[in-house]
PDB file of N, CA and C in Angstrom:
ATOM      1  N   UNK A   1     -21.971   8.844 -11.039  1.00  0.00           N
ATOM      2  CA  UNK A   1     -21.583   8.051 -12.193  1.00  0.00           C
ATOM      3  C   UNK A   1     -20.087   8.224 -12.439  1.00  0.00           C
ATOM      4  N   UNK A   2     -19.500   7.043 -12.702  1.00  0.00           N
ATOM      5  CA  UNK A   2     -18.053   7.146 -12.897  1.00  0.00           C
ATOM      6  C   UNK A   2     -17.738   7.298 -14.493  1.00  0.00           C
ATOM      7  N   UNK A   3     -16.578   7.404 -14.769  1.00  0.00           N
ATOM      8  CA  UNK A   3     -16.123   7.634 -16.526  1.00  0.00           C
ATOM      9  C   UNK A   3     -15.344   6.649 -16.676  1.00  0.00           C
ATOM     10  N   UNK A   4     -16.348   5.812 -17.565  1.00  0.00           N
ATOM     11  CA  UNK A   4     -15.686   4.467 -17.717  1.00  0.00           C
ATOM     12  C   UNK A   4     -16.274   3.898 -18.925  1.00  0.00           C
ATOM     13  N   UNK A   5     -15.297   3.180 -19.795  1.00  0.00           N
ATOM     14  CA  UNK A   5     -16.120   2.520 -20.968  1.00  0.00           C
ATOM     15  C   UNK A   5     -15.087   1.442 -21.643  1.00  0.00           C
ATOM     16  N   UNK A   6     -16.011   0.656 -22.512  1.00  0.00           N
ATOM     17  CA  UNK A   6     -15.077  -0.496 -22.824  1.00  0.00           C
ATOM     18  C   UNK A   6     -15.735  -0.155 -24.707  1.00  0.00           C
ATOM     19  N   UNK A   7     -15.213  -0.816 -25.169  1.00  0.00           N
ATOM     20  CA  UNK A   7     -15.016  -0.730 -26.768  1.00  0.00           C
ATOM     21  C   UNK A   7     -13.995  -1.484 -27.692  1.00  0.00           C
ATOM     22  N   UNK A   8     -14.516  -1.878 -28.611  1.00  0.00           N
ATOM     23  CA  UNK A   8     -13.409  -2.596 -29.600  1.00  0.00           C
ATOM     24  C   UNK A   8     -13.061  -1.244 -30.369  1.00  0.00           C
ATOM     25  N   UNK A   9     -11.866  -0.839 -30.176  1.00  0.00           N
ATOM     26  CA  UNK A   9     -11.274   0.204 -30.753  1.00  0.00           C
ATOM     27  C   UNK A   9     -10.773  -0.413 -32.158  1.00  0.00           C
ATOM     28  N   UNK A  10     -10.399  -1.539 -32.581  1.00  0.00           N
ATOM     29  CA  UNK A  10      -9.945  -2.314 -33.696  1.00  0.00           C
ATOM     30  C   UNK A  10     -10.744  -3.738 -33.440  1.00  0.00           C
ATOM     31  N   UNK A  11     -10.633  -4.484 -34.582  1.00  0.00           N
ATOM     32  CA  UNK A  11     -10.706  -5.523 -34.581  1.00  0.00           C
ATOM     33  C   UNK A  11     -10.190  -6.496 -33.655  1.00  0.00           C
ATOM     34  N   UNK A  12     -10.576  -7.220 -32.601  1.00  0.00           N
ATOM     35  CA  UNK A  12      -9.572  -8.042 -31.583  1.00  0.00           C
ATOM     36  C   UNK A  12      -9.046  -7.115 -30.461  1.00  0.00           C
ATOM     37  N   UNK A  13      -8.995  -6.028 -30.517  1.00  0.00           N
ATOM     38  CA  UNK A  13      -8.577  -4.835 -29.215  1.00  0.00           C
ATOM     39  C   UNK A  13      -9.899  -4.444 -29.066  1.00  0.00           C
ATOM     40  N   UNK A  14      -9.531  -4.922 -27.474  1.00  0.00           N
ATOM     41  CA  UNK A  14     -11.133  -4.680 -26.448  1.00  0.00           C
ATOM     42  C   UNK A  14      -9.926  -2.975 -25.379  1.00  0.00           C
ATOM     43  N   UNK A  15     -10.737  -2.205 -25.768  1.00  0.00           N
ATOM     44  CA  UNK A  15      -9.874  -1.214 -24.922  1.00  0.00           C
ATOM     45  C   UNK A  15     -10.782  -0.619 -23.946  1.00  0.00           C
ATOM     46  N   UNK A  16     -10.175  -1.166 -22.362  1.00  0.00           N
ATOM     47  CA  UNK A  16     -10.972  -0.353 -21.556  1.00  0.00           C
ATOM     48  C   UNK A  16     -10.336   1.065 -21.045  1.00  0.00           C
ATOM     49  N   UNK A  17     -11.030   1.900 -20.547  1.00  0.00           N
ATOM     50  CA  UNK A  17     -10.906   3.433 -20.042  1.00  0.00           C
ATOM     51  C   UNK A  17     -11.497   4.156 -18.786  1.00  0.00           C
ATOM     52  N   UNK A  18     -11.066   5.065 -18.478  1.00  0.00           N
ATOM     53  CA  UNK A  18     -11.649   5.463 -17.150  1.00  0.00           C
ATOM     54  C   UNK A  18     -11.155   4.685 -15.677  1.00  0.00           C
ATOM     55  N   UNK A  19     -12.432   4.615 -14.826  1.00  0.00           N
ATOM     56  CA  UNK A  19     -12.551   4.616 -13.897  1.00  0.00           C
ATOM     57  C   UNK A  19     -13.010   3.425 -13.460  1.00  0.00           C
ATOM     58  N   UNK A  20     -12.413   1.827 -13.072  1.00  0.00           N
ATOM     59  CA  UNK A  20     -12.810   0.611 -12.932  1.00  0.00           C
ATOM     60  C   UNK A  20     -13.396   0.382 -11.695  1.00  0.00           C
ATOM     61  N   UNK A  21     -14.064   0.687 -11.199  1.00  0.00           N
ATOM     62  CA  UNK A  21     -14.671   0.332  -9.733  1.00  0.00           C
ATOM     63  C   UNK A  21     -15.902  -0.280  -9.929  1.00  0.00           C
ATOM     64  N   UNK A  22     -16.480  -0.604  -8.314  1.00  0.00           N
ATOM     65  CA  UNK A  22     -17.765  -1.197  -8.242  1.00  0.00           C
ATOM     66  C   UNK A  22     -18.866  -0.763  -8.689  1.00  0.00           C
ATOM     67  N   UNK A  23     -18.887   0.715  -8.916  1.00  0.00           N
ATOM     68  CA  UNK A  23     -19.794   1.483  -9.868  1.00  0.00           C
ATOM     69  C   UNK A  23     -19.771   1.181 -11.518  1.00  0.00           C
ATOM     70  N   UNK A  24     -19.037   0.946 -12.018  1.00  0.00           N
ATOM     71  CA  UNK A  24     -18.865   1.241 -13.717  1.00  0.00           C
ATOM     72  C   UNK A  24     -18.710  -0.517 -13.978  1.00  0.00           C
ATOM     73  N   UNK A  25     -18.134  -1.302 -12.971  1.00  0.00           N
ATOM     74  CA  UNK A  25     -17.690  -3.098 -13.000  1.00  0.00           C
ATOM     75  C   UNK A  25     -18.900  -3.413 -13.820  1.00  0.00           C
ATOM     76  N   UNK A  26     -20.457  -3.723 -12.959  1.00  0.00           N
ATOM     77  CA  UNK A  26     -21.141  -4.399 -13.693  1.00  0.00           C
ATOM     78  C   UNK A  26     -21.665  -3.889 -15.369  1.00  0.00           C
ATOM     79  N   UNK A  27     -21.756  -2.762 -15.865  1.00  0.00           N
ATOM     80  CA  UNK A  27     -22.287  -2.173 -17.198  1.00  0.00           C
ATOM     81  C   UNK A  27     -20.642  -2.586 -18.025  1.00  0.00           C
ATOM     82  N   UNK A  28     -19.656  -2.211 -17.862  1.00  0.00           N
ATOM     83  CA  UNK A  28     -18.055  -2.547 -18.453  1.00  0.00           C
ATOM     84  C   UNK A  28     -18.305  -3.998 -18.604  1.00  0.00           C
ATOM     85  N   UNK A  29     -19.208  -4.704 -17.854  1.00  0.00           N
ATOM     86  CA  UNK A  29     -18.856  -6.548 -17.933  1.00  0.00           C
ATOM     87  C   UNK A  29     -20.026  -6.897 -19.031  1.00  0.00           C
ATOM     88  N   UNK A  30     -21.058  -6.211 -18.914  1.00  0.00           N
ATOM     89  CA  UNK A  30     -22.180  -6.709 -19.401  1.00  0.00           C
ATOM     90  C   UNK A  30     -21.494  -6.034 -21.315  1.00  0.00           C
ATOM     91  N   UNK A  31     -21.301  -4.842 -21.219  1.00  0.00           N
ATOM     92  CA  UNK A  31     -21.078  -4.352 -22.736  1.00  0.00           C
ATOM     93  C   UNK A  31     -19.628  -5.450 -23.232  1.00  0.00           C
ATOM     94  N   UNK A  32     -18.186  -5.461 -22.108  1.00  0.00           N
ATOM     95  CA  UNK A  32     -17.497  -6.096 -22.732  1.00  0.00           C
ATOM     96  C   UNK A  32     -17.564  -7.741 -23.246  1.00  0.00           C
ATOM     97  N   UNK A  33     -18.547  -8.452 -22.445  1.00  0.00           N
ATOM     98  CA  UNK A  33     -18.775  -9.523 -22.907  1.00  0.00           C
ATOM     99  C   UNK A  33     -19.733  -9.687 -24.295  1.00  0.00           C
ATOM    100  N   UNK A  34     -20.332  -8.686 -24.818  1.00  0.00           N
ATOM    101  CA  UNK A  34     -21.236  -8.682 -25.925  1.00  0.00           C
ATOM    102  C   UNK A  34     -19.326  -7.659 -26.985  1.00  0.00           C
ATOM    103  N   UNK A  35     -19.192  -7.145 -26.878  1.00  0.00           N
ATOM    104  CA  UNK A  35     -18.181  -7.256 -28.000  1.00  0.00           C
ATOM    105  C   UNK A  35     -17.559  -8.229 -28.412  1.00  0.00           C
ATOM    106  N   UNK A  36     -17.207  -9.128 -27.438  1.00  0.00           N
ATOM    107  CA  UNK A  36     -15.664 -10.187 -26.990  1.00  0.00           C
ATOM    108  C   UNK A  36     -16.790 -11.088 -27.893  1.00  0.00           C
ATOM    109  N   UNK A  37     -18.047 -11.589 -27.635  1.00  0.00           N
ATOM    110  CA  UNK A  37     -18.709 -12.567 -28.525  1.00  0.00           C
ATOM    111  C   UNK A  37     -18.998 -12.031 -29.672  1.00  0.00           C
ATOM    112  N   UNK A  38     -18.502 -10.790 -30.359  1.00  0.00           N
ATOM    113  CA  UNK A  38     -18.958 -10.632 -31.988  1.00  0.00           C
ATOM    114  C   UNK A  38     -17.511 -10.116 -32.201  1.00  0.00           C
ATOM    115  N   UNK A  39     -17.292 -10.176 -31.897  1.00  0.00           N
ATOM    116  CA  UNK A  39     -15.323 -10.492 -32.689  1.00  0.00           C
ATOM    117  C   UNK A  39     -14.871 -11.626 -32.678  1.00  0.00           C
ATOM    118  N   UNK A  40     -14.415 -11.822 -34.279  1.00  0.00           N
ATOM    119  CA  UNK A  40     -14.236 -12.961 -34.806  1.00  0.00           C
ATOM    120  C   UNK A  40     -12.894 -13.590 -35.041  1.00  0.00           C
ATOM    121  N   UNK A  41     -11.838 -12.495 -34.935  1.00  0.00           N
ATOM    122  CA  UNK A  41     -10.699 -12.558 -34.687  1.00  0.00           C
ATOM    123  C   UNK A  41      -9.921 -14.302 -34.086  1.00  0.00           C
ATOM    124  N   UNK A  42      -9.008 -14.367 -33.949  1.00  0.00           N
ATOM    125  CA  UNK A  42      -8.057 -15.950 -33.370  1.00  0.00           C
ATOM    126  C   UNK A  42      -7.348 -14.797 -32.024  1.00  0.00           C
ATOM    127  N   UNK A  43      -7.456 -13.636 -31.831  1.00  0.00           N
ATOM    128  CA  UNK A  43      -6.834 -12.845 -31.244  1.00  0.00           C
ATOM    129  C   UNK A  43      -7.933 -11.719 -30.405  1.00  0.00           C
ATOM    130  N   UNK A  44      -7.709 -12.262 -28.785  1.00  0.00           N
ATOM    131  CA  UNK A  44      -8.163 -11.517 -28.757  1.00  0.00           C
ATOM    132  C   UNK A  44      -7.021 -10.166 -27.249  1.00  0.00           C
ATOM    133  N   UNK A  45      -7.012  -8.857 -27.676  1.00  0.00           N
ATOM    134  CA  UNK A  45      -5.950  -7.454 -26.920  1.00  0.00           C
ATOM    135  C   UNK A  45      -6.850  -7.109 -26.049  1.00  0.00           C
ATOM    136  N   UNK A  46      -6.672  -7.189 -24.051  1.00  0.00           N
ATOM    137  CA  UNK A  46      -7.231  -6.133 -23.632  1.00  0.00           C
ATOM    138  C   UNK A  46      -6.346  -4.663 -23.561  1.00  0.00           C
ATOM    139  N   UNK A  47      -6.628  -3.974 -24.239  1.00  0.00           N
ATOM    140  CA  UNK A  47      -5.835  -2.433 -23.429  1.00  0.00           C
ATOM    141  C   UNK A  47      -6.291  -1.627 -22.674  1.00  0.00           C
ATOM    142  N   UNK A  48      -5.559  -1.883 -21.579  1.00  0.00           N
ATOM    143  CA  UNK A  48      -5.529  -1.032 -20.258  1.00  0.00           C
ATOM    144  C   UNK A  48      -4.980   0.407 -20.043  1.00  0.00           C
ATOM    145  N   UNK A  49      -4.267   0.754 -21.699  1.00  0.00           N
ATOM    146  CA  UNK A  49      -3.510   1.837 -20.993  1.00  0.00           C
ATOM    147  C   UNK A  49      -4.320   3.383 -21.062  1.00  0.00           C
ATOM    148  N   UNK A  50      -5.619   3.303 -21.190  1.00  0.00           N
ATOM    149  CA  UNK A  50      -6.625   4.667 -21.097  1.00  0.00           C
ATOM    150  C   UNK A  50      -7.238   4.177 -19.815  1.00  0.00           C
ATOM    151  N   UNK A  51      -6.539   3.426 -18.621  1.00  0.00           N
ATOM    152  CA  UNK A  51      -7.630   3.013 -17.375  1.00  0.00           C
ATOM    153  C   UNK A  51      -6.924   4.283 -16.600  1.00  0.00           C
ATOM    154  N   UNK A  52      -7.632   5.322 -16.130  1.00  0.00           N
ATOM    155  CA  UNK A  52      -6.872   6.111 -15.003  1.00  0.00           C
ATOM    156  C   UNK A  52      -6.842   5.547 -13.786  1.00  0.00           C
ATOM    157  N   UNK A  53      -7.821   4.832 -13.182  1.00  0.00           N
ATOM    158  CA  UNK A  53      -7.748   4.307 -11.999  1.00  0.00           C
ATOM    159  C   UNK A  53      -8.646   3.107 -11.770  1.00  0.00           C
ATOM    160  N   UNK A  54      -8.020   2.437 -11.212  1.00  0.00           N
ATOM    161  CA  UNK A  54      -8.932   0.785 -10.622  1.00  0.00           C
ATOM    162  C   UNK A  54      -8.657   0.036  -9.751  1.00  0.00           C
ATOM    163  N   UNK A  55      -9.593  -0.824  -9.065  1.00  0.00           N
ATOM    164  CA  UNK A  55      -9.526  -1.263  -8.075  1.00  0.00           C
ATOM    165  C   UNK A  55      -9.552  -2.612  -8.305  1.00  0.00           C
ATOM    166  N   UNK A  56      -9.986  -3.566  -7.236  1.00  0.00           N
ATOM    167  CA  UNK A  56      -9.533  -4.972  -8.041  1.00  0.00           C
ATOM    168  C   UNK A  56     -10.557  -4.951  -8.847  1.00  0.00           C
ATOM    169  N   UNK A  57     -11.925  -4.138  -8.776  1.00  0.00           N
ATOM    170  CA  UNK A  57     -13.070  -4.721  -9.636  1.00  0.00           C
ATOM    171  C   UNK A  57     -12.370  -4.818 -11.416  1.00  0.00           C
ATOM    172  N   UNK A  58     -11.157  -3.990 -11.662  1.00  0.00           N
ATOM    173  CA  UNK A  58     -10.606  -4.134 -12.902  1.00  0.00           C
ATOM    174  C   UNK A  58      -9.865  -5.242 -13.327  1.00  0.00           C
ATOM    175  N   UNK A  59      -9.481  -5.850 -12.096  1.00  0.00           N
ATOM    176  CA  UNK A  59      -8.662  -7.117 -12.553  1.00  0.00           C
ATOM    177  C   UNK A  59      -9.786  -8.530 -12.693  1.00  0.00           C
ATOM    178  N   UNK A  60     -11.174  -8.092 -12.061  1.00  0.00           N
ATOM    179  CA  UNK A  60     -11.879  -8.971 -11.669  1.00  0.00           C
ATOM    180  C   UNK A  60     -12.437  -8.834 -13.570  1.00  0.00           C
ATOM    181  N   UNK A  61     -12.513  -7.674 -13.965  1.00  0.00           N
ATOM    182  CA  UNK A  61     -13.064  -7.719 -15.151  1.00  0.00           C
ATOM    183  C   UNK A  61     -12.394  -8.087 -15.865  1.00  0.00           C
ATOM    184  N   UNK A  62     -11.002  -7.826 -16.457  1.00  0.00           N
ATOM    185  CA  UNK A  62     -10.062  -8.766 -17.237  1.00  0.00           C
ATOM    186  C   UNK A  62      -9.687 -10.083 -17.019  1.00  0.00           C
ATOM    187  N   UNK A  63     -10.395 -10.562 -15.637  1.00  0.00           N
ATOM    188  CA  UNK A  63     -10.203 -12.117 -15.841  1.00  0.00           C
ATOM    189  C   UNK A  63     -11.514 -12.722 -16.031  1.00  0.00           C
ATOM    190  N   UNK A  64     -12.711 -12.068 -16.072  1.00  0.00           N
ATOM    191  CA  UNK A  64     -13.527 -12.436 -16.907  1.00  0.00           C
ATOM    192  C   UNK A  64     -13.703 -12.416 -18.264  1.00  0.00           C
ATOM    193  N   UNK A  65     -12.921 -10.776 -18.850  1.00  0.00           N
ATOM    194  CA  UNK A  65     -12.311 -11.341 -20.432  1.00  0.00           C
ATOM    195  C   UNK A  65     -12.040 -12.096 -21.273  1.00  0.00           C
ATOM    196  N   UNK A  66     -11.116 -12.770 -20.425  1.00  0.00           N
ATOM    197  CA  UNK A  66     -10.158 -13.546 -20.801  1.00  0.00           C
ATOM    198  C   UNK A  66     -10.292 -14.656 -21.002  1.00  0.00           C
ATOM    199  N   UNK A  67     -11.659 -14.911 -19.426  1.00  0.00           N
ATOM    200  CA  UNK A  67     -12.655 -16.400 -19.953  1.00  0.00           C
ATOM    201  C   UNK A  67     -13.012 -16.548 -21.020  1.00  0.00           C
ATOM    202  N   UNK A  68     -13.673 -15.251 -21.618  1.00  0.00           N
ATOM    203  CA  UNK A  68     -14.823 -14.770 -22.615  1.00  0.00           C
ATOM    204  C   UNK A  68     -14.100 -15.113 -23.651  1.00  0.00           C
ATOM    205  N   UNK A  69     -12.833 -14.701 -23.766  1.00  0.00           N
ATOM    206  CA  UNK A  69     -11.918 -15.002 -24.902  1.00  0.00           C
ATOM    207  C   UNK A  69     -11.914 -16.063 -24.987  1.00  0.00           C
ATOM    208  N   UNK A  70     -11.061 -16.992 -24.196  1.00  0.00           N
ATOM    209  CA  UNK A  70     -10.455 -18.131 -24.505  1.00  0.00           C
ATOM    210  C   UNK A  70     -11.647 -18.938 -24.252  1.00  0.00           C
ATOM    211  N   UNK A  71     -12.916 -18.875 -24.135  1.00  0.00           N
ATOM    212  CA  UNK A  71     -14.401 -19.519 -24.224  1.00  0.00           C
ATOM    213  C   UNK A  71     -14.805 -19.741 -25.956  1.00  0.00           C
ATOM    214  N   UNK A  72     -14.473 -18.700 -26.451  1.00  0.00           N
ATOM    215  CA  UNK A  72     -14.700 -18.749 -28.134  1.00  0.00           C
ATOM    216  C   UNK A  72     -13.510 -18.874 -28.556  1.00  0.00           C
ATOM    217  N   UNK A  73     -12.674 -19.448 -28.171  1.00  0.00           N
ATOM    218  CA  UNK A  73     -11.230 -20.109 -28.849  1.00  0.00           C
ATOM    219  C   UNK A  73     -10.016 -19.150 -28.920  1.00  0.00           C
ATOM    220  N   UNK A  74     -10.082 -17.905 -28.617  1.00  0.00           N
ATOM    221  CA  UNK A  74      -8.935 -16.926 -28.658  1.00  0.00           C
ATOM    222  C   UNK A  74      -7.809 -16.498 -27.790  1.00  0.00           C
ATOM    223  N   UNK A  75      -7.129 -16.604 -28.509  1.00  0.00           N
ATOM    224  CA  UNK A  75      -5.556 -16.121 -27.565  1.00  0.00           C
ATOM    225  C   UNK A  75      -5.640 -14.506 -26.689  1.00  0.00           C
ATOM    226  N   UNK A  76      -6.137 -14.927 -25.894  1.00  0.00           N
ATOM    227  CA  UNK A  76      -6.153 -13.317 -25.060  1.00  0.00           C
ATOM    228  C   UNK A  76      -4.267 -12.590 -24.760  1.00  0.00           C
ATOM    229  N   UNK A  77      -4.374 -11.759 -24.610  1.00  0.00           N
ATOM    230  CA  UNK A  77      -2.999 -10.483 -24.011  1.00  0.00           C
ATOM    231  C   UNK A  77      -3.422  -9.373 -23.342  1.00  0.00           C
ATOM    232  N   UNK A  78      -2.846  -9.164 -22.333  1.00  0.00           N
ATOM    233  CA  UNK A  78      -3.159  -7.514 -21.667  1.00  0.00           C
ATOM    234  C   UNK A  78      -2.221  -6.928 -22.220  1.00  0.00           C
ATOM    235  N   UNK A  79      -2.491  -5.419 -22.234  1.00  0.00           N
ATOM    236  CA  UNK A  79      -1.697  -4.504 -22.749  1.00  0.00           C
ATOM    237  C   UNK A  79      -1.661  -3.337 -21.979  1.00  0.00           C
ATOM    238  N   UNK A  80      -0.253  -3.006 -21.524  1.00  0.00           N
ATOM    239  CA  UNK A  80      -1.121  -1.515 -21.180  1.00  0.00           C
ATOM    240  C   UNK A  80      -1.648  -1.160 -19.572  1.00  0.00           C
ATOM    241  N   UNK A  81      -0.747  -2.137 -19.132  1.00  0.00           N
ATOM    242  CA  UNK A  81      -1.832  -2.458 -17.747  1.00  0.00           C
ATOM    243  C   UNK A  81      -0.886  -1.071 -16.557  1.00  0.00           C
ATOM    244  N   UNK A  82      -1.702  -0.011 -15.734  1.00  0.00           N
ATOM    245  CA  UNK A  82      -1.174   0.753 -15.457  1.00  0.00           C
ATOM    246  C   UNK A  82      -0.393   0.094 -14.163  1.00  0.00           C
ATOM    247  N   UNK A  83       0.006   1.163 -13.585  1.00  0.00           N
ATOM    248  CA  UNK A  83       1.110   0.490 -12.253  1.00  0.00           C
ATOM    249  C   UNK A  83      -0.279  -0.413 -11.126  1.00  0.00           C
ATOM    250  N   UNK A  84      -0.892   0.795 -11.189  1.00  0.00           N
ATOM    251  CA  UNK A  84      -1.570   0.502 -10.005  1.00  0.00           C
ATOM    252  C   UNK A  84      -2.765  -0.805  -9.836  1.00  0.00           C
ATOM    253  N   UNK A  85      -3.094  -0.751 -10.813  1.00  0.00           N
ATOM    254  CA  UNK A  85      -3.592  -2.374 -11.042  1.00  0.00           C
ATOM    255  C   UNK A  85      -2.314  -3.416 -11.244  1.00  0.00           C
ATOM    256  N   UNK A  86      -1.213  -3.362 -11.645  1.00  0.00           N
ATOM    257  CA  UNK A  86      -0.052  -4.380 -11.745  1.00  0.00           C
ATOM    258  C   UNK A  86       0.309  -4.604  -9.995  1.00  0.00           C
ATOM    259  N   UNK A  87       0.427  -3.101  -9.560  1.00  0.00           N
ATOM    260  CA  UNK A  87       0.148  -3.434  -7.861  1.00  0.00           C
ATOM    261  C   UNK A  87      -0.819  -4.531  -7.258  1.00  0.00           C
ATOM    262  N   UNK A  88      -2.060  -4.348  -7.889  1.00  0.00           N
ATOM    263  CA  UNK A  88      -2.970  -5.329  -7.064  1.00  0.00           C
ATOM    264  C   UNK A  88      -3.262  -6.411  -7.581  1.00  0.00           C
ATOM    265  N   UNK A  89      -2.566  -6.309  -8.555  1.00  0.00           N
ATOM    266  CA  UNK A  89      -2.567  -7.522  -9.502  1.00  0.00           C
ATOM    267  C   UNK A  89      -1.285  -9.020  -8.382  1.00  0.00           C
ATOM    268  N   UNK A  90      -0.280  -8.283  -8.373  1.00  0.00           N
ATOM    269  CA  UNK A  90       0.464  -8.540  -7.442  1.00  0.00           C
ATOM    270  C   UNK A  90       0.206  -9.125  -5.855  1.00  0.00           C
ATOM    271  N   UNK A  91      -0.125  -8.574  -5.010  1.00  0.00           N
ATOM    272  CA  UNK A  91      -0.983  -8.456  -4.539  1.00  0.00           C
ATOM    273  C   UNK A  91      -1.634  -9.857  -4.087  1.00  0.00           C
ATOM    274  N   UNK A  92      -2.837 -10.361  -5.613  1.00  0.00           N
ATOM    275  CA  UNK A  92      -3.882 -11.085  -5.548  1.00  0.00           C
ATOM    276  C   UNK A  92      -2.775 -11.952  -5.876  1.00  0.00           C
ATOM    277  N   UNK A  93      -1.693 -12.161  -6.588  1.00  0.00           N
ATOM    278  CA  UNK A  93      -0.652 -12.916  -6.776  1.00  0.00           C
ATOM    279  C   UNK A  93      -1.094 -13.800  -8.692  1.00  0.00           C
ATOM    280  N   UNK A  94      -2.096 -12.788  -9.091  1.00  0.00           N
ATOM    281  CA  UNK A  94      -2.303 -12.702 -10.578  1.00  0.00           C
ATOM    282  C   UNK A  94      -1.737 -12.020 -11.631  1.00  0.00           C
ATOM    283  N   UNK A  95      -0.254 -11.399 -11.311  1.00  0.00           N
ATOM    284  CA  UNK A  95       0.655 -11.018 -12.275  1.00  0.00           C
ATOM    285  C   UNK A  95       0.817 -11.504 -13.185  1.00  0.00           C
ATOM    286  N   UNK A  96       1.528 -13.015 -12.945  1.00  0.00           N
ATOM    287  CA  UNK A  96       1.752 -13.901 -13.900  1.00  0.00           C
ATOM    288  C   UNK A  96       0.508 -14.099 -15.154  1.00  0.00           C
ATOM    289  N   UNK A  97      -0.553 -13.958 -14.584  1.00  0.00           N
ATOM    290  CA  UNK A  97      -1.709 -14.356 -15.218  1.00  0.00           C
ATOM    291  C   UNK A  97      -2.157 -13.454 -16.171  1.00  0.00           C
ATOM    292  N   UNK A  98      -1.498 -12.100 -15.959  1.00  0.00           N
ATOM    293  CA  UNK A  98      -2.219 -10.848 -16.402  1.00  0.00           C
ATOM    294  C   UNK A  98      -0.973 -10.432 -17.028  1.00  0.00           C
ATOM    295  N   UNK A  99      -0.196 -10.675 -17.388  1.00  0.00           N
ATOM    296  CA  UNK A  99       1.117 -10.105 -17.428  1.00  0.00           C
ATOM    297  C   UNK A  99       1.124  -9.970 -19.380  1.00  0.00           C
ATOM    298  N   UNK A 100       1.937  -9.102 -19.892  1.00  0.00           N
ATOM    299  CA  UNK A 100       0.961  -8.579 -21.026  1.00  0.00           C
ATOM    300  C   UNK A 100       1.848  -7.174 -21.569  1.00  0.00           C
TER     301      UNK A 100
END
């Protein structure tokens, strides 16, 4: 089991943590999409900066976010995003997209 978790730390801040891989991806998608639909916010923050490590499955999850967001009308932002996902973010050539 990896150490990984997602949470609305505030209102509109979805903050993920830990360890983003193919292990922790599907339970992080299933919990963050049930917050992202009961926040009511015009705004919605991912923060990245408690992620110690991830693979693309983390970028794969913040661009499902972001659907989730801008699906119920909200202005999504990353925050926080560590090097090493901005690496593969890069990479996939989704900087621009994630950029935050």
């Amino acid at each position: 089991m990896t150490d990984a978790s997602v949470s609305m730390a505030e209102p509109g801040t979805l903050c993920l943590s830990g360890v983003l891989d193919y292990r922790s991806g599907p339970a992080l998608r299933k919990q963050g999409k049930a917050l992202i639909a009961a926040s009511e916010g015009p705004r919605l923050v991912l923060d990245c900066s408690r992620v110690s490590k991830s693979s693309s499955v983390g970028l794969s999850l913040l661009l499902a976010f972001i659907r989730d967001g801008q699906g119920g009308g909200k202005v999504c932002e990353v925050r926080g995003m560590p090097a090493g996902m901005q690496e593969i973010a890069q990479v996939y050539d989704l900087d621009a997209v994630l950029a935050g």
